[in-house]
Structure formats: C-alpha cells, structure tokens
Protein backbone atom coordinates (compact mmCIF):
# COMPACT_ATOMS: atom_id res chain seq x y z
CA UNK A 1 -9.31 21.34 58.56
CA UNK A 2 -13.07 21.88 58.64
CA UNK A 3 -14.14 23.59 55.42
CA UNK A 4 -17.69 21.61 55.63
CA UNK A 5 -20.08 24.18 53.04
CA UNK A 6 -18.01 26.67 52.50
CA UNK A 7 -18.13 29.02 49.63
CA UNK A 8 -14.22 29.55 47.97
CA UNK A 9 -15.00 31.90 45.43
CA UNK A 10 -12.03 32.53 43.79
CA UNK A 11 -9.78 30.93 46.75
CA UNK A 12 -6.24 30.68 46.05
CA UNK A 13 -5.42 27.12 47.56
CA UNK A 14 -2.25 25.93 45.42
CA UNK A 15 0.43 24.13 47.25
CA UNK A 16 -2.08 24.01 50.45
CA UNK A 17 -1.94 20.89 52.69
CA UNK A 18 -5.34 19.90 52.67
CA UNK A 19 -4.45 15.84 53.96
CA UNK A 20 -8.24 14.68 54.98
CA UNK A 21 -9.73 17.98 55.09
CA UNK A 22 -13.20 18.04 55.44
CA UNK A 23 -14.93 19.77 52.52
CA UNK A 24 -18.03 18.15 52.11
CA UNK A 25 -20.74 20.32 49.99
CA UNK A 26 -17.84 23.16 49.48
CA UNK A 27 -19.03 25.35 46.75
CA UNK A 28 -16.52 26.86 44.16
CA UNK A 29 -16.13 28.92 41.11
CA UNK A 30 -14.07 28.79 38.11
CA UNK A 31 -11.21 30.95 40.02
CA UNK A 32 -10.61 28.07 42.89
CA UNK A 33 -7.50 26.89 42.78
CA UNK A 34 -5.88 23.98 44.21
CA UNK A 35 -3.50 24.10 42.02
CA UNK A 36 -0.59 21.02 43.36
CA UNK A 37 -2.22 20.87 46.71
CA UNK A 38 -1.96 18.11 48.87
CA UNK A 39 -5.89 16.37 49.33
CA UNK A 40 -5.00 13.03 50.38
CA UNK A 41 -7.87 11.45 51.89
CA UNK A 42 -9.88 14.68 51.62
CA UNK A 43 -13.52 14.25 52.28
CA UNK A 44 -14.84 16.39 49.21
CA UNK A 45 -18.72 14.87 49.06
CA UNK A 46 -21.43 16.57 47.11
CA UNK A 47 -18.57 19.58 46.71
CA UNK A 48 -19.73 21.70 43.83
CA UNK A 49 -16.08 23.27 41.99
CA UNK A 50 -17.27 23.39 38.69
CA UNK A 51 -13.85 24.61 36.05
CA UNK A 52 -11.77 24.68 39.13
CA UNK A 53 -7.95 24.10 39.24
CA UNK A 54 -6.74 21.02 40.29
CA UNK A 55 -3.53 20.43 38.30
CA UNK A 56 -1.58 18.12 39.59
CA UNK A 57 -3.16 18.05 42.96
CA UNK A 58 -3.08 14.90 44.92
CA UNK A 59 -6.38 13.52 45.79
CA UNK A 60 -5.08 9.68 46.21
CA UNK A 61 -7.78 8.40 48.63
CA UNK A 62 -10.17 11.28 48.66
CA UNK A 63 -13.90 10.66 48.48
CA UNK A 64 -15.70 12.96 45.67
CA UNK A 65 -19.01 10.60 45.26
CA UNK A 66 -21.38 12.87 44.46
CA UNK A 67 -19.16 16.02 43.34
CA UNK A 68 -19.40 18.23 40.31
CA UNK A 69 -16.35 19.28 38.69
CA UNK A 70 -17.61 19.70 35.22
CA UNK A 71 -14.48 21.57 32.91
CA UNK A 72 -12.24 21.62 35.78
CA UNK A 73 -8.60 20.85 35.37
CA UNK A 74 -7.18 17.67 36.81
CA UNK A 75 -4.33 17.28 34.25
CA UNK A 76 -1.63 15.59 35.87
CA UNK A 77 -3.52 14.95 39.12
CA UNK A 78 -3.54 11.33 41.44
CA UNK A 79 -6.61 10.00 41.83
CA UNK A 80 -5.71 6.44 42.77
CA UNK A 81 -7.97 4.65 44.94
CA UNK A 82 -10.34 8.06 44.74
CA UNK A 83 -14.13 7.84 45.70
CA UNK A 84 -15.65 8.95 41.84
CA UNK A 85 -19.11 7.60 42.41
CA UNK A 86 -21.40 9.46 40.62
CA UNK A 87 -18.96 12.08 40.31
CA UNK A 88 -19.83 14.61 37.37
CA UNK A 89 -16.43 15.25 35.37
CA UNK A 90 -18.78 16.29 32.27
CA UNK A 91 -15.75 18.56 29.93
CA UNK A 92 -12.71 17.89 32.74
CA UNK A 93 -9.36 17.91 32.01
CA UNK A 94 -7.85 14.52 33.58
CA UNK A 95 -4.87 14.16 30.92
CA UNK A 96 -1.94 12.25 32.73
CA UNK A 97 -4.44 11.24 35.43
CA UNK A 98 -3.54 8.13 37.28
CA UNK A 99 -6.86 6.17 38.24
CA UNK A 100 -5.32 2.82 39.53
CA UNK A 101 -7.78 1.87 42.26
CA UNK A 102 -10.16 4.27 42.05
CA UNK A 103 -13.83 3.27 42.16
CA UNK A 104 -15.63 4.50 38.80
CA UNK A 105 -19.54 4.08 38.98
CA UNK A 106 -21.79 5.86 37.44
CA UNK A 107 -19.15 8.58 36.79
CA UNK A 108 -20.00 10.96 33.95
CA UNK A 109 -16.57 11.22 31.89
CA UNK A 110 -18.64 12.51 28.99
CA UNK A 111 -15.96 14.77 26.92
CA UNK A 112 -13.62 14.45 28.88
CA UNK A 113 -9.80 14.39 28.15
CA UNK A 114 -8.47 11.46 29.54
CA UNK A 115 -5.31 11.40 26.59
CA UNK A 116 -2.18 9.57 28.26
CA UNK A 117 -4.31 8.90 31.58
CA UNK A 118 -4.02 5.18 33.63
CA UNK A 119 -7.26 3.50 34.50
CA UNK A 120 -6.21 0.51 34.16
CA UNK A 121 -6.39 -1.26 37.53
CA UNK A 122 -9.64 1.05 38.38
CA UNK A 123 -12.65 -0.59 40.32
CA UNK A 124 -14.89 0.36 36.79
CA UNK A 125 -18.66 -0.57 37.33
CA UNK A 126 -20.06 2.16 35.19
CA UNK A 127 -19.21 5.09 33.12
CA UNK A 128 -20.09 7.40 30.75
CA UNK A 129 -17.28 8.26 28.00
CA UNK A 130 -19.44 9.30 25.06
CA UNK A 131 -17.17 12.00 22.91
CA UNK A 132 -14.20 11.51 25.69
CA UNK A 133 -10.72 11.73 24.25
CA UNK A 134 -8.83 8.65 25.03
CA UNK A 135 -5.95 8.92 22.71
CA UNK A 136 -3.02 6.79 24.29
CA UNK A 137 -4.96 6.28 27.60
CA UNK A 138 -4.51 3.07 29.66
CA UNK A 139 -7.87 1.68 30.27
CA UNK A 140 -9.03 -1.81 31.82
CA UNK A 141 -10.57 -4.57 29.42
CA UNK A 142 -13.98 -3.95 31.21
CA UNK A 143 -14.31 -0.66 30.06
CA UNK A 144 -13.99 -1.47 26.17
CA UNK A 145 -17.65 -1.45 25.68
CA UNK A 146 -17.96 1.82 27.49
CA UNK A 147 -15.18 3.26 25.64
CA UNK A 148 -16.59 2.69 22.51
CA UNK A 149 -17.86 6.16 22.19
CA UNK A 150 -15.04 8.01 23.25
CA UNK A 151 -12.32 9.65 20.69
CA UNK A 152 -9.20 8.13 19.88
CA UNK A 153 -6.47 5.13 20.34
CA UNK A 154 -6.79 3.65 23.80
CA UNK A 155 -4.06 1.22 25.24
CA UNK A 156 -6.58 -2.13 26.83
CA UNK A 157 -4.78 -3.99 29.93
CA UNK A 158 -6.30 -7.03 31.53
C-alpha cells in the first residue's frame, strides 16, 4: 500500500492492515486514527500525525526517523525494534508501550507518558525525557542520566 504524501485528515484507519505500507511524509490531523491497526514494518518517514490515534497499534519494525507525533496516543502500542530516530513524541501518550529493540536517538520524549512502558532492552543513544512521566516504567541502566528529569519511580534493568 502506497500512501507516500498523502493527506488523512480525519481518516478512519482502526483495525486496517497496513503491514509495510509505505507512508513516508503522510500528513495527519488530530482525527487520524489508527486505532489497533496492523503497521508492521510500515515505512512512516518524515510522516507528520501530530495527536493522532495509535492505541494499541502495532508498529514492531516500522521506521518513524524523522516523524512528528507530538500528543498523539500510543498507549498500549508495540514499538519493538521501531526506527525512533529523531522522532518528535513531544506530549505522546506511550503508557504500556513496549520499546525492546527499538533504536532511541535523539528522540524527543519530552512530557511524555511513558508510566508502565518497557525500554529496557532499547538501542538508547540519546533522548530527551525532561518532565516525562516514568512512574513504574522499565528503562535500561544507560538511560538513568537521561531520566533524571523525568517524573516519577522508574524500574532500571541492566
């Protein structure tokens, strides 16, 4: 599926299979939903979804370098081994979120609610959690320093 710059203004994806779609550059508003879809492997570069629904969508293995999805909603949502590279999550809801694998660099996480979610076992390089809420998170012993500006009682794993 080739949605390569498209606009999805208030799209209504939930449930859709969207296994390595192509959505590079997509543009979104606060009304797209993908809401439990399937985007395993989904190429989602430089996509623009800022507050979009992504509740417990599966995006194990999709590539969002670049991406902004500022106050969206990724509660409950798989991002292992997920592309986050420079990815702006700036307010997003990842509670529940399982990171293992995923490659964190220079991925703004500031504010974020990351209560009850598993990094531990991310690739972390670099990350910005200033004011994030951690509270009973699972993070990596690398990102202690880092996570000294978030909110909260993390859990530390080697």
């Amino acid at each position: 599926i080739n949605l390569q710059e498209a606009q999805i203004d208030a799209a209504n994806l939930d449930e859709a299979d969207l296994e390595g779609a192509e959505l590079t550059d997509t543009l979104g508003s606060a009304r797209a939903s993908f809401q439990g879809a399937n985007l395993r492997g989904a190429d989602l570069r430089g996509a623009r979804l800022p507050s979009a629904n992504l509740e417990g969508a599966d995006l194990a293995g999709a590539n969002l370098s670049d991406a902004l999805l500022s106050r969206a909603d990724l509660s409950g949502a798989s991002l292992t081994d997920t592309n986050l590279a420079r990815t702006d999550l700036h307010r997003a809801n990842m509670s529940k979120c399982s990171f293992r694998g995923a490659l964190i660099d220079e991925t703004n996480l500031r504010e974020c609610i990351l209560t009850e979610a598993d990094m531990a076992g991310a690739q972390y390089i670099v990350a910005h959690f200033a004011l994030a809420q951690v509270d009973r998170a699972r993070l990596g012993d690398d990102m202690r320093e880092a996570a000294a500006l978030a909110h909260g009682n993390p859990v530390y794993e080697d």
